[in-house]
N, C-alpha and C. Protein backbone atom coordinates (compact mmCIF):
# COMPACT_ATOMS: atom_id res chain seq x y z
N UNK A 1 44.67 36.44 -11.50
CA UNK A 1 46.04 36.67 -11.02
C UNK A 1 46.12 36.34 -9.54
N UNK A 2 47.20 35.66 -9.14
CA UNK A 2 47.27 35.64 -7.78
C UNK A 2 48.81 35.54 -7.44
N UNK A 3 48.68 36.45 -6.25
CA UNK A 3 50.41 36.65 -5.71
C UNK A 3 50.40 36.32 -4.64
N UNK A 4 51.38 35.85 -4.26
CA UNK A 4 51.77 34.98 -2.65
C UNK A 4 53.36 35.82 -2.17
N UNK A 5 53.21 36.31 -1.38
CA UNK A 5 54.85 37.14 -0.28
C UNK A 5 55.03 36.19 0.17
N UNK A 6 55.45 35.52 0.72
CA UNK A 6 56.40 34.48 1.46
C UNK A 6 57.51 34.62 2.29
N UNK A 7 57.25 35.42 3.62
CA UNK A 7 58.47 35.98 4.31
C UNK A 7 59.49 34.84 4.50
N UNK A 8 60.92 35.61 4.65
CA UNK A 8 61.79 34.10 5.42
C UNK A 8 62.42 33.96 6.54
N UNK A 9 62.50 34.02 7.89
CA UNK A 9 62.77 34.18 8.95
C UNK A 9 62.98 33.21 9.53
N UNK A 10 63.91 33.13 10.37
CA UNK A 10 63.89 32.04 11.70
C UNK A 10 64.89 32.74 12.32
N UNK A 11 64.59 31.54 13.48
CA UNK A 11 65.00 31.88 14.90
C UNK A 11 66.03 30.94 15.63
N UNK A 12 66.32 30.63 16.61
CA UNK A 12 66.97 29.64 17.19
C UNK A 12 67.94 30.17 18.86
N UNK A 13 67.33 28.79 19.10
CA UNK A 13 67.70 29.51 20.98
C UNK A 13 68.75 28.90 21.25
N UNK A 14 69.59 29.56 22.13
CA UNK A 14 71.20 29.14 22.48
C UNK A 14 70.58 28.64 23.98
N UNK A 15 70.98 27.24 24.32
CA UNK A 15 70.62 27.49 25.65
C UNK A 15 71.96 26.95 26.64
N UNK A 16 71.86 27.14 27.75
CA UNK A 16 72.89 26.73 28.98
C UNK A 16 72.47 26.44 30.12
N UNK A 17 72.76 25.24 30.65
CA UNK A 17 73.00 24.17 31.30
C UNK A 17 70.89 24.39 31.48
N UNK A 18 70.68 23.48 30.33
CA UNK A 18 69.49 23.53 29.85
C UNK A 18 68.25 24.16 30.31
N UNK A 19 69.06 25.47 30.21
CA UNK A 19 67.92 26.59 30.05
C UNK A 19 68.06 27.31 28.95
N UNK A 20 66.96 28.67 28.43
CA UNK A 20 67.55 28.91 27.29
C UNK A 20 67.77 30.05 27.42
N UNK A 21 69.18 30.48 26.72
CA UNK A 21 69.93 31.57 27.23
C UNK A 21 69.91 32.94 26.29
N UNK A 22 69.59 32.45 24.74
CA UNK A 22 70.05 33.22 24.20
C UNK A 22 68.88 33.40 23.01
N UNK A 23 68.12 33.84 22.30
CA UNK A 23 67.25 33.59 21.23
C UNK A 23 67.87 34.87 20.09
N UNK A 24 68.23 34.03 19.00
CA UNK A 24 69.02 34.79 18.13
C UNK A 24 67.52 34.85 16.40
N UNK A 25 67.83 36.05 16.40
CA UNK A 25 66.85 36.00 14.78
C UNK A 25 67.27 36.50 13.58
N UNK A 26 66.76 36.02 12.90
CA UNK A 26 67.36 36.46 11.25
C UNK A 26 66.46 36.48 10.35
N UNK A 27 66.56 37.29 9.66
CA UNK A 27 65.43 37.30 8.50
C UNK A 27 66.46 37.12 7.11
N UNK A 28 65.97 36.03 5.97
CA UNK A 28 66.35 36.08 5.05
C UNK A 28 65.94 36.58 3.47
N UNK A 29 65.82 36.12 2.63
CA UNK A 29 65.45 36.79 1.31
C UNK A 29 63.81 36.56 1.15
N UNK A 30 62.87 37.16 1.23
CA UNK A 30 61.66 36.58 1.23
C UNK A 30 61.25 36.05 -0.56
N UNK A 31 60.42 35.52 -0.79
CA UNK A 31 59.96 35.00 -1.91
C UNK A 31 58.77 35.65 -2.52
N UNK A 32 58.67 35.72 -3.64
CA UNK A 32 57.46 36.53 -4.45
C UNK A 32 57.23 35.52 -5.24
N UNK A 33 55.53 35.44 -5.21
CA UNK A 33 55.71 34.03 -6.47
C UNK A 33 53.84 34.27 -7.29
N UNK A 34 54.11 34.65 -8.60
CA UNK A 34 53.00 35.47 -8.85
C UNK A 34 52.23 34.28 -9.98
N UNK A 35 50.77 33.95 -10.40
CA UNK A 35 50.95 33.60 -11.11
C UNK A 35 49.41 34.72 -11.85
N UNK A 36 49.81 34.55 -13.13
CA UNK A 36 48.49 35.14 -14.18
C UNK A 36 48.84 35.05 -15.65
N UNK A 37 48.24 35.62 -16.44
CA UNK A 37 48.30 35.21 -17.87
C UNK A 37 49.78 35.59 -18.21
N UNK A 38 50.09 34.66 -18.59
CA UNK A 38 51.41 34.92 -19.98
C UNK A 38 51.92 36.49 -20.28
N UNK A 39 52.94 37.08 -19.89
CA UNK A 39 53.22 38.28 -20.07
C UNK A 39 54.10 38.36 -21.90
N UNK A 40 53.79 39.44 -22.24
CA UNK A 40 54.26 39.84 -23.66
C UNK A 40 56.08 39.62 -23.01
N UNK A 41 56.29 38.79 -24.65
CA UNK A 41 57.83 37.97 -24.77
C UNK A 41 58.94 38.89 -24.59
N UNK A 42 58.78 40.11 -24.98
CA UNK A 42 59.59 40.89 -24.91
C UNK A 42 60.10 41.72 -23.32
N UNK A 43 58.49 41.54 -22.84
CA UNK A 43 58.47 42.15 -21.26
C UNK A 43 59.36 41.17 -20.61
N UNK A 44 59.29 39.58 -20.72
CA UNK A 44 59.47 38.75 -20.07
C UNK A 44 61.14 38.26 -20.25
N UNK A 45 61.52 38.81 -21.51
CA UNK A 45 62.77 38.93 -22.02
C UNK A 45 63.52 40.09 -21.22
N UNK A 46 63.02 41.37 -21.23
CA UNK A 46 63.62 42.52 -19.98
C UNK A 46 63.76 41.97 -18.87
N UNK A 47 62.71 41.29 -17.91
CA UNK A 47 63.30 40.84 -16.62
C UNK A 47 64.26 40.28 -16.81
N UNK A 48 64.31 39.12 -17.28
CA UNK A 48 64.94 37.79 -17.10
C UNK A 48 66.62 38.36 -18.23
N UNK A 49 67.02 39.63 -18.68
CA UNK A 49 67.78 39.79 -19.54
C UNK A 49 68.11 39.19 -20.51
N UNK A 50 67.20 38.84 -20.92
CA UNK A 50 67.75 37.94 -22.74
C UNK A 50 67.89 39.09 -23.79
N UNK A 51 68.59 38.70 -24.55
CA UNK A 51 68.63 39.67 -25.73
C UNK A 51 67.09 39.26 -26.82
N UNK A 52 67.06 40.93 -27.42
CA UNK A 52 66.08 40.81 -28.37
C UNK A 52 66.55 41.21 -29.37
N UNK A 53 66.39 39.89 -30.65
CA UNK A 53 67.01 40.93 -32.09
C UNK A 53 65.44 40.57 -32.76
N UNK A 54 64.70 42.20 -33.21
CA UNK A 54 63.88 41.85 -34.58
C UNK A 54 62.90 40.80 -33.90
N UNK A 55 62.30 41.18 -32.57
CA UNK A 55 60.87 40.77 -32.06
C UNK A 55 61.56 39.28 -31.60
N UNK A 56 62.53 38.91 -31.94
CA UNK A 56 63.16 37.06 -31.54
C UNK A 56 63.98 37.53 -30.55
N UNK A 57 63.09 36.62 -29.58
CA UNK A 57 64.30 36.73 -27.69
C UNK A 57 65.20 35.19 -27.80
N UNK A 58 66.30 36.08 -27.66
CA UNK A 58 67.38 35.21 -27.68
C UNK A 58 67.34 34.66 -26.00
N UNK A 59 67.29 33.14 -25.86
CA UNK A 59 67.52 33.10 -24.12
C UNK A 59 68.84 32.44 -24.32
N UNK A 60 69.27 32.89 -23.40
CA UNK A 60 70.91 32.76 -22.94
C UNK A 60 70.77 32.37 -21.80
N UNK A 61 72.07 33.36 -21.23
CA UNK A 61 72.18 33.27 -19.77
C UNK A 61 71.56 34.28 -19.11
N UNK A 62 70.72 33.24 -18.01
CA UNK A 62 70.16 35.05 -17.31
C UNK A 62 70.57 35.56 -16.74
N UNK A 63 70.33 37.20 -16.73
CA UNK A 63 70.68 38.15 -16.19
C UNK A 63 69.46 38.70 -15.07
N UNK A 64 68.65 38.45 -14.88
CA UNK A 64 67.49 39.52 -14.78
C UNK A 64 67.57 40.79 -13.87
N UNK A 65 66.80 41.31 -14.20
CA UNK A 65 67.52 43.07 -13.70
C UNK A 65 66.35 42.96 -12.38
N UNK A 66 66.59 44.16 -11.60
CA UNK A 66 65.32 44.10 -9.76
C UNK A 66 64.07 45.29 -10.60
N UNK A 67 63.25 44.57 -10.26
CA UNK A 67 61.99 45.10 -10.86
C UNK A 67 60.96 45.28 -9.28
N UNK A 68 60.09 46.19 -9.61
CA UNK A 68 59.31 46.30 -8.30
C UNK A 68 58.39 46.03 -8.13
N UNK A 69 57.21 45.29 -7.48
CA UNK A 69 55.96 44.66 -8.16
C UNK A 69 55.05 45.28 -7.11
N UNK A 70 54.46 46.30 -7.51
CA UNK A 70 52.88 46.29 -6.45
C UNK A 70 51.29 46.00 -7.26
N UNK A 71 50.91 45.64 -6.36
CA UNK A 71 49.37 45.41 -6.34
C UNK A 71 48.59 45.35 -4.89
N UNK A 72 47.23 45.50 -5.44
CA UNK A 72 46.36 45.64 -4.49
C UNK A 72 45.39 44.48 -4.07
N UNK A 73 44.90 44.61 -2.76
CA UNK A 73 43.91 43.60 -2.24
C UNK A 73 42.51 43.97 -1.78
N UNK A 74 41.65 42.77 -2.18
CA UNK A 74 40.54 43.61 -1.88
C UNK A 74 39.85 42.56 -0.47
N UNK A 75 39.43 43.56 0.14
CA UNK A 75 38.97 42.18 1.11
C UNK A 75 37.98 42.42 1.73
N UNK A 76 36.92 41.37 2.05
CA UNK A 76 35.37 41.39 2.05
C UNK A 76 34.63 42.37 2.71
N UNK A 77 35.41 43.01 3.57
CA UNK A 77 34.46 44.30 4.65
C UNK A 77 34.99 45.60 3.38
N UNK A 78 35.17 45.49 2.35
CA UNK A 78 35.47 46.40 1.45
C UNK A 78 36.83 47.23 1.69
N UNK A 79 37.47 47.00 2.48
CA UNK A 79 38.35 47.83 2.44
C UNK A 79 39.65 47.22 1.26
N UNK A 80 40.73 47.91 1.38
CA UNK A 80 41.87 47.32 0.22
C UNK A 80 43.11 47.85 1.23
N UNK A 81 44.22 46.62 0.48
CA UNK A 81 45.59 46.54 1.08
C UNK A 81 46.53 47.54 -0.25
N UNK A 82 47.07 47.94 -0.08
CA UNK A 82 47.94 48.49 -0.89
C UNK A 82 49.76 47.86 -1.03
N UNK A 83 50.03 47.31 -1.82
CA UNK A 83 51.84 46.40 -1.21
C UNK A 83 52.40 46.99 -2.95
N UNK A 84 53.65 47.40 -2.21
CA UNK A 84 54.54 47.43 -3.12
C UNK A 84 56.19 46.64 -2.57
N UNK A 85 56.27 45.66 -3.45
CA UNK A 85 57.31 44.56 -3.20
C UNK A 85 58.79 45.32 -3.79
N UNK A 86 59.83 46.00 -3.17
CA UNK A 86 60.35 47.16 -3.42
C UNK A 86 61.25 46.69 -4.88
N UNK A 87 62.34 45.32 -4.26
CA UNK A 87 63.44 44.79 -5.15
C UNK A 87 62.86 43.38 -5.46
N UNK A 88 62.76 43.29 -6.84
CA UNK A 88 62.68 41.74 -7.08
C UNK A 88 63.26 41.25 -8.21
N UNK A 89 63.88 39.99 -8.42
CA UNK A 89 64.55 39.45 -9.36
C UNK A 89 63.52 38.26 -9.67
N UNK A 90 63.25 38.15 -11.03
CA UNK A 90 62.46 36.81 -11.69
C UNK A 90 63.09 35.57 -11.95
N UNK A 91 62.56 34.53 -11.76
CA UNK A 91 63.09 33.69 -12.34
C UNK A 91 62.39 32.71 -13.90
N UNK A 92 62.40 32.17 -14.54
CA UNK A 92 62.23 32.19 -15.85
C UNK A 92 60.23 31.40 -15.58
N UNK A 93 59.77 31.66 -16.27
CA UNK A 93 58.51 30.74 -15.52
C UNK A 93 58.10 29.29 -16.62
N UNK A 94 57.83 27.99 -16.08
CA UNK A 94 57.66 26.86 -17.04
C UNK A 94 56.73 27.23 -17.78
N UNK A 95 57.42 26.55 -19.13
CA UNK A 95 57.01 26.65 -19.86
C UNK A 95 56.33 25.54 -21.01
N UNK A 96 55.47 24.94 -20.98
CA UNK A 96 54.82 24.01 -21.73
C UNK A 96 53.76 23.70 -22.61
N UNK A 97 53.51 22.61 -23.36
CA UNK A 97 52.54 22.63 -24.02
C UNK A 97 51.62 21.47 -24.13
N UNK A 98 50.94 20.65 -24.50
CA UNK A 98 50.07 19.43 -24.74
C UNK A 98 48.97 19.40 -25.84
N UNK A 99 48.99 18.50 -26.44
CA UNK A 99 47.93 17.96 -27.46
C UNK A 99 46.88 18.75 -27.41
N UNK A 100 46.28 19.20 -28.24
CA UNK A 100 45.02 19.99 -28.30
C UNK A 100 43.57 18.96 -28.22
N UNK A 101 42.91 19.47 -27.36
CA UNK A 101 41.36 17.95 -26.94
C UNK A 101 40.66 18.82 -27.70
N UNK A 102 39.31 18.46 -27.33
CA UNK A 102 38.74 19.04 -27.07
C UNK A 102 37.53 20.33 -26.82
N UNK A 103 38.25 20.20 -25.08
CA UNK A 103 37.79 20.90 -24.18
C UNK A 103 39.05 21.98 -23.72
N UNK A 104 38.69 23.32 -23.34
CA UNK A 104 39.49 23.86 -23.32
C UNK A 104 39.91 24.62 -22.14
N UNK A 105 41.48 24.36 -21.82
CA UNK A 105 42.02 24.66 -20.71
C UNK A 105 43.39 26.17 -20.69
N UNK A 106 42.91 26.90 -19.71
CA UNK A 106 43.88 27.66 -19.65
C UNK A 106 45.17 27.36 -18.96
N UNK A 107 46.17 28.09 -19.56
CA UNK A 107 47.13 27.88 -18.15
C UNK A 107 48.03 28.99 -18.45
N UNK A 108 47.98 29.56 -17.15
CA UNK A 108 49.27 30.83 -16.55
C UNK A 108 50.07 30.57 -16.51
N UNK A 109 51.00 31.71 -16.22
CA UNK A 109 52.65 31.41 -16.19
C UNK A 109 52.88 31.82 -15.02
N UNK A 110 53.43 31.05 -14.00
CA UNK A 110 54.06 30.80 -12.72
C UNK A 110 55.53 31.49 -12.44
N UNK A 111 55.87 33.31 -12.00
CA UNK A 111 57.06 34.00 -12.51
C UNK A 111 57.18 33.37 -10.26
N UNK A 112 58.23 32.90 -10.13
CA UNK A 112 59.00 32.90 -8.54
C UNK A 112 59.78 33.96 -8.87
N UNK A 113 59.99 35.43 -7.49
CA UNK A 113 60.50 36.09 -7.33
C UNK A 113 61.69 36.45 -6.19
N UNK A 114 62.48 35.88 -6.37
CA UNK A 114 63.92 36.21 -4.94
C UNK A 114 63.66 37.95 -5.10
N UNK A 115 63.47 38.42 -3.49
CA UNK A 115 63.68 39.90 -3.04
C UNK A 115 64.60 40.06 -2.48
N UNK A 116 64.50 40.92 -2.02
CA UNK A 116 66.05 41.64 -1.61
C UNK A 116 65.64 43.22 -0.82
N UNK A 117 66.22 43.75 0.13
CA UNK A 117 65.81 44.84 0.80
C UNK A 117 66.09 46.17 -0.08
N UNK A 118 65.68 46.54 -0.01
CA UNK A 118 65.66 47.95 -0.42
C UNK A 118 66.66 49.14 0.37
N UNK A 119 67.79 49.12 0.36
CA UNK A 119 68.73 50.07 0.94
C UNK A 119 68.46 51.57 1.13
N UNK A 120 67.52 51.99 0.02
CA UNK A 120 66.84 53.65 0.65
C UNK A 120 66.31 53.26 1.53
N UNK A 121 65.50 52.51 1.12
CA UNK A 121 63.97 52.49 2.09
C UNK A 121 64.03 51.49 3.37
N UNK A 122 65.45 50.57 3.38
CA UNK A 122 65.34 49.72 4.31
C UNK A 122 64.46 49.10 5.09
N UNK A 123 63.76 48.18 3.99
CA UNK A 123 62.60 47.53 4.10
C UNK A 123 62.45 46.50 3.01
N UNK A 124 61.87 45.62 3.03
CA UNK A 124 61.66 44.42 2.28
C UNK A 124 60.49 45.22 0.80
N UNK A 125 59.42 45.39 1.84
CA UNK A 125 58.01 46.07 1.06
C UNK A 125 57.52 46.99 2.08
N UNK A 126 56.80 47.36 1.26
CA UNK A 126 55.55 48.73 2.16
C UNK A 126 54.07 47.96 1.85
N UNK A 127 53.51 48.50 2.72
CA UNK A 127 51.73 48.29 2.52
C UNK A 127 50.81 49.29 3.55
N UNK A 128 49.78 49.70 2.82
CA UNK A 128 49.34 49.78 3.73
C UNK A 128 47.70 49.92 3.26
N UNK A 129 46.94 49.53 4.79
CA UNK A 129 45.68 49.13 4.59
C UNK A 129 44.86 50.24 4.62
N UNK A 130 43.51 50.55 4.00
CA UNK A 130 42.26 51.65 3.86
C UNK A 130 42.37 51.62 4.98
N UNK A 131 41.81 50.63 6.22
CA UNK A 131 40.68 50.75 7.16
C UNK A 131 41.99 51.73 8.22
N UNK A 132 43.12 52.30 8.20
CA UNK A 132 43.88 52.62 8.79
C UNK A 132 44.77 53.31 8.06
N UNK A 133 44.45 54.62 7.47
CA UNK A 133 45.17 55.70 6.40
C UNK A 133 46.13 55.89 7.40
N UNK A 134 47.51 56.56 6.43
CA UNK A 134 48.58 57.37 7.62
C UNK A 134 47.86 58.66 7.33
N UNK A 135 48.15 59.53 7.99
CA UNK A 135 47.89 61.07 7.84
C UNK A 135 48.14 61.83 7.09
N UNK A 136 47.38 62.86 6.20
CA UNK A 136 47.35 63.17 5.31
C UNK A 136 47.56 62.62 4.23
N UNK A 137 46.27 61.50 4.22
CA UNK A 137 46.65 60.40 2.82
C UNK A 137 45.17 59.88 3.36
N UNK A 138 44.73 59.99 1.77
CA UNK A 138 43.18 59.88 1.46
C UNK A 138 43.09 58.60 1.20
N UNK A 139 41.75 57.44 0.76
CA UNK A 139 41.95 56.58 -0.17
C UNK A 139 41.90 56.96 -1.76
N UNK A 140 41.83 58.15 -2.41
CA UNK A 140 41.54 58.68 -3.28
C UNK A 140 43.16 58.85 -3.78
N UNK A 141 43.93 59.35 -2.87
CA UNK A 141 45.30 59.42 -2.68
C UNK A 141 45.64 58.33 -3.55
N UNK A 142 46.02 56.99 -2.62
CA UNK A 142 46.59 55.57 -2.91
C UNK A 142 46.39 55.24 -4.24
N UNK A 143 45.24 55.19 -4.41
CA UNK A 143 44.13 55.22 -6.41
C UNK A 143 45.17 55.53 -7.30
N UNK A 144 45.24 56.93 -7.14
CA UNK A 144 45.73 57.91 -7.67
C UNK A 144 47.36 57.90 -8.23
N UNK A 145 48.13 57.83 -6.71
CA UNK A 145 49.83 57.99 -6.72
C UNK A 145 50.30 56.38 -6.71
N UNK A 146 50.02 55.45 -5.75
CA UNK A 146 50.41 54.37 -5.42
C UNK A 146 51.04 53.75 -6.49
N UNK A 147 50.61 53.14 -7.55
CA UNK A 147 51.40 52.41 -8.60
C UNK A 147 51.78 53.46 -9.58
N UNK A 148 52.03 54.38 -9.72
CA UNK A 148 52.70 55.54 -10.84
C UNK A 148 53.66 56.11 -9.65
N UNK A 149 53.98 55.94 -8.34
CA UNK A 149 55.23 56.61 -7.70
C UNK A 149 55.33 56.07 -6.57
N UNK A 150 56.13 54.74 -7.12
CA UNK A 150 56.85 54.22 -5.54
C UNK A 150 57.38 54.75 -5.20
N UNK A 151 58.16 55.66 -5.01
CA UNK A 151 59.12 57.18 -4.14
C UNK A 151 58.05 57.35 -2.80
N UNK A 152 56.83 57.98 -3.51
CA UNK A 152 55.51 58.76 -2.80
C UNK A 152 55.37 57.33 -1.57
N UNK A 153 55.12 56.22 -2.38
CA UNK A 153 54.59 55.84 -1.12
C UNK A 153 55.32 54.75 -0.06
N UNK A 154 56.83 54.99 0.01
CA UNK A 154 57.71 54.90 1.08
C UNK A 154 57.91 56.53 1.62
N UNK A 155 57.46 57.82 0.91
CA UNK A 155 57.72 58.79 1.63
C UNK A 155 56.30 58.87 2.70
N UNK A 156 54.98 58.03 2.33
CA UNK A 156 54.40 58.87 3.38
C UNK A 156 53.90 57.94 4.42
N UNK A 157 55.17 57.23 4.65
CA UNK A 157 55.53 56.55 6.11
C UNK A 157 56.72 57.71 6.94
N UNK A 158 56.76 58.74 6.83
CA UNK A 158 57.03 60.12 6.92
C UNK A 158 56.23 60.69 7.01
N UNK A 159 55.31 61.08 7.90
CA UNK A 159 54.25 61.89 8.32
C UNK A 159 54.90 63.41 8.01
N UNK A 160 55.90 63.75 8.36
CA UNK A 160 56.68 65.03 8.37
C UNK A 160 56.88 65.42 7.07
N UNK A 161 57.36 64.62 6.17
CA UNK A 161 57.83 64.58 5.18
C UNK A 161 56.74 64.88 4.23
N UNK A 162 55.38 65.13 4.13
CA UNK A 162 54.36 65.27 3.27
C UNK A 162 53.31 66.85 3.93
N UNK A 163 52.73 67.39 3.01
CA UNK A 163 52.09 68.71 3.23
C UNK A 163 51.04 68.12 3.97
N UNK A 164 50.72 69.45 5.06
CA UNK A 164 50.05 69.10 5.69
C UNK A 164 48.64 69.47 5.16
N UNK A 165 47.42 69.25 5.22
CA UNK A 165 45.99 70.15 4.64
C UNK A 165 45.98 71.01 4.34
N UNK A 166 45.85 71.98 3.16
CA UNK A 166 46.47 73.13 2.77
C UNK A 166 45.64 74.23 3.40
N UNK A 167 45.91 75.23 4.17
CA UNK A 167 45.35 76.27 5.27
C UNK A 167 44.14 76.79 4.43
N UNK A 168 43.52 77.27 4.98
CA UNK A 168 41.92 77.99 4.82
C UNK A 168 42.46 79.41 4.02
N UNK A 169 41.81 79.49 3.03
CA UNK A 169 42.72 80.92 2.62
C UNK A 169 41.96 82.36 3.27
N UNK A 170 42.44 82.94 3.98
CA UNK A 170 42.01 84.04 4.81
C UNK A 170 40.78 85.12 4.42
N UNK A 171 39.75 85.67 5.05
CA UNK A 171 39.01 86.44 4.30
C UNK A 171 39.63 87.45 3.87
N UNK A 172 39.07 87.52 2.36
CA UNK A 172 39.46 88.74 1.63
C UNK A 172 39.13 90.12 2.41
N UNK A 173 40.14 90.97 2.31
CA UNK A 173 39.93 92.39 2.68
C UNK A 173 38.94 93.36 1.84
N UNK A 174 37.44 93.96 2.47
CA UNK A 174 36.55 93.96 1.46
C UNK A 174 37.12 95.38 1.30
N UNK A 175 36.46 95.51 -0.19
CA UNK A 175 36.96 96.80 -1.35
C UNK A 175 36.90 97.78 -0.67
N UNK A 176 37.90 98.87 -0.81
CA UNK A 176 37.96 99.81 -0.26
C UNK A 176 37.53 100.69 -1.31
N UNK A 177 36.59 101.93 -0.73
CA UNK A 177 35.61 102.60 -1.85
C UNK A 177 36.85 103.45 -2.42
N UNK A 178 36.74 103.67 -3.95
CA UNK A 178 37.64 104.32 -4.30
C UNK A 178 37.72 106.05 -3.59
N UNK A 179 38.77 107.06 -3.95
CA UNK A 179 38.47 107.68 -3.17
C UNK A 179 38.05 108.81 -4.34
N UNK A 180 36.81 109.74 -3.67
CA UNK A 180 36.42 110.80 -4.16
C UNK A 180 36.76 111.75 -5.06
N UNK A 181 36.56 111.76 -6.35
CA UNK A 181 37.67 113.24 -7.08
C UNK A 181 37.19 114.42 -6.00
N UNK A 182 38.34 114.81 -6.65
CA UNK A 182 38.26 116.55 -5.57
C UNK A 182 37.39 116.89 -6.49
N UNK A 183 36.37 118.09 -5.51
CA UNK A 183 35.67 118.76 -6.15
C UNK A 183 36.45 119.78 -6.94
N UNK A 184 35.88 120.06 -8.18
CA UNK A 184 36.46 121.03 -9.26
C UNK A 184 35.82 122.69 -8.65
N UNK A 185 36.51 123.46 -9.13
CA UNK A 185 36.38 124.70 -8.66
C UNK A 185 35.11 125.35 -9.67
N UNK A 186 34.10 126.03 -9.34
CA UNK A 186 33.13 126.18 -10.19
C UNK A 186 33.68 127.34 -11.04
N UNK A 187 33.67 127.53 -12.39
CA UNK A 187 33.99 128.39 -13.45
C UNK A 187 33.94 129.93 -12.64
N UNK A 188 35.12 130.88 -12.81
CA UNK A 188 34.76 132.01 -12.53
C UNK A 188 34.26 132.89 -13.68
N UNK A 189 32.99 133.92 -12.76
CA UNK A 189 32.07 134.51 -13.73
C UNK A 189 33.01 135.75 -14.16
N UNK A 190 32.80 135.61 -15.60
CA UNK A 190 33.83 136.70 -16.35
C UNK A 190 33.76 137.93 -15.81
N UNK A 191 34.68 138.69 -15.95
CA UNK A 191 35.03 139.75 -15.53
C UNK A 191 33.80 140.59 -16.18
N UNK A 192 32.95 141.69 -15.56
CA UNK A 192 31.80 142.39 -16.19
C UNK A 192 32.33 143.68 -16.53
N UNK A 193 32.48 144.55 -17.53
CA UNK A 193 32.62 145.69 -17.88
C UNK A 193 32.46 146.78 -16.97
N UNK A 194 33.31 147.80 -16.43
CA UNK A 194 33.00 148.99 -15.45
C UNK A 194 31.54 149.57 -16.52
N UNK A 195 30.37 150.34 -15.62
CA UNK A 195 29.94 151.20 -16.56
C UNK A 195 30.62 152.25 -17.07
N UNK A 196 30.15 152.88 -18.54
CA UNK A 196 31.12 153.82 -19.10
C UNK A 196 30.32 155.11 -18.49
N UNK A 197 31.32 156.29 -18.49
CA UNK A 197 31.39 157.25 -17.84
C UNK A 197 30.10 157.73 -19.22
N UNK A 198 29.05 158.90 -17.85
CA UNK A 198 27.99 159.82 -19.25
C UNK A 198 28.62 160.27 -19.77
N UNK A 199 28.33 160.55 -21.10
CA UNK A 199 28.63 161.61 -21.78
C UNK A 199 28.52 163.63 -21.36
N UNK A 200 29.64 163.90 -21.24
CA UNK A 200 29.43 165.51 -20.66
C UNK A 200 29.10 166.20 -21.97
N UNK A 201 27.69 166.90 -21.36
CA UNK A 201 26.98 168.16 -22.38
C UNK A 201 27.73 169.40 -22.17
């Protein structure tokens, strides 16, 4: 698989009485242009909006709906890029065939992607690299959240916006000895009989 971003920008200088006066910039729609194996007909039918009756994609006219594409990079001092491409629209990818030889050749499907900014997030894409975590964000993190919640990772370009290390939980208060039964009162010794008076002779 291989993906190419393709920013679009230019510039252009106003100048007067030939100096230059003014340098004006613009950024336009950048390009996404991915290529790898053949995606399932039906997936490729959702972007691009064709109808499906009974496993048969009807192609019509396209529609294709903004889909979001991230992936990762790996690069030789081991570290990895993290990009999530926020809005993207597909365009249909060629499609062909040739005589069977042979010897045998693969070939991918070539999807070009027109982007578009992202109005929450006001931004084209996000990325961001290992060798330079934001704060409170692990590489174990990225693994983990990165492609299951693009939300998460335009929120934690928001340092504020994410928990901070969760506090040390305080020493326990050690057991307090239960407290003592009262002592019980020791049995009183029964009452003893007066002696009986002698008998008078």
């Amino acid at each position: 698989m291989q993906v190419e971003y393709t920013p679009n920008a230019s510039s252009e200088t106003y100048f007067a009485d030939n100096i230059a006066y003014i340098v004006a910039a613009q950024t336009g729609a950048p390009v996404l242009t991915i290529e790898r194996a053949k995606v399932p007909a039906e997936v490729e039918a959702e972007w691009l909006g064709y109808e499906v009756k009974n496993n048969v994609v009807l192609e019509g006219q396209i529609n294709p709906i903004e889909i979001g594409v991230g992936y990762k990079i790996s690069s030789v001092d081991g570290h990895e890029r993290f990009v999530w491409v926020l809005k993207a629209k597909a365009a249909p990818s060629p499609d062909g065939a040739s005589t069977k030889t042979n010897t045998i050749a693969f070939k991918n499907a070539n999807y070009t992607m027109n982007c578009a900014m992202s109005a929450s997030a006001e931004c084209f894409r996000v990325k961001v690299d290992t060798s330079s975590l934001p704060e409170n964000v692990t590489r174990e993190m990225l693994n983990e959240r990165w492609f299951t919640d693009p939300a998460w990772a335009i929120q934690i370009a928001d340092k504020e916006a994410l928990p901070a290390d969760p506090p040390s939980d305080p020493p326990a208060d050690p057991p307090s000895d239960p407290p003592a039964d009262p002592p019980s009162d020791p049995p009183a010794d029964p009452p003893s009989d007066p002696p009986a008076d002698p008998p008078v002779g």
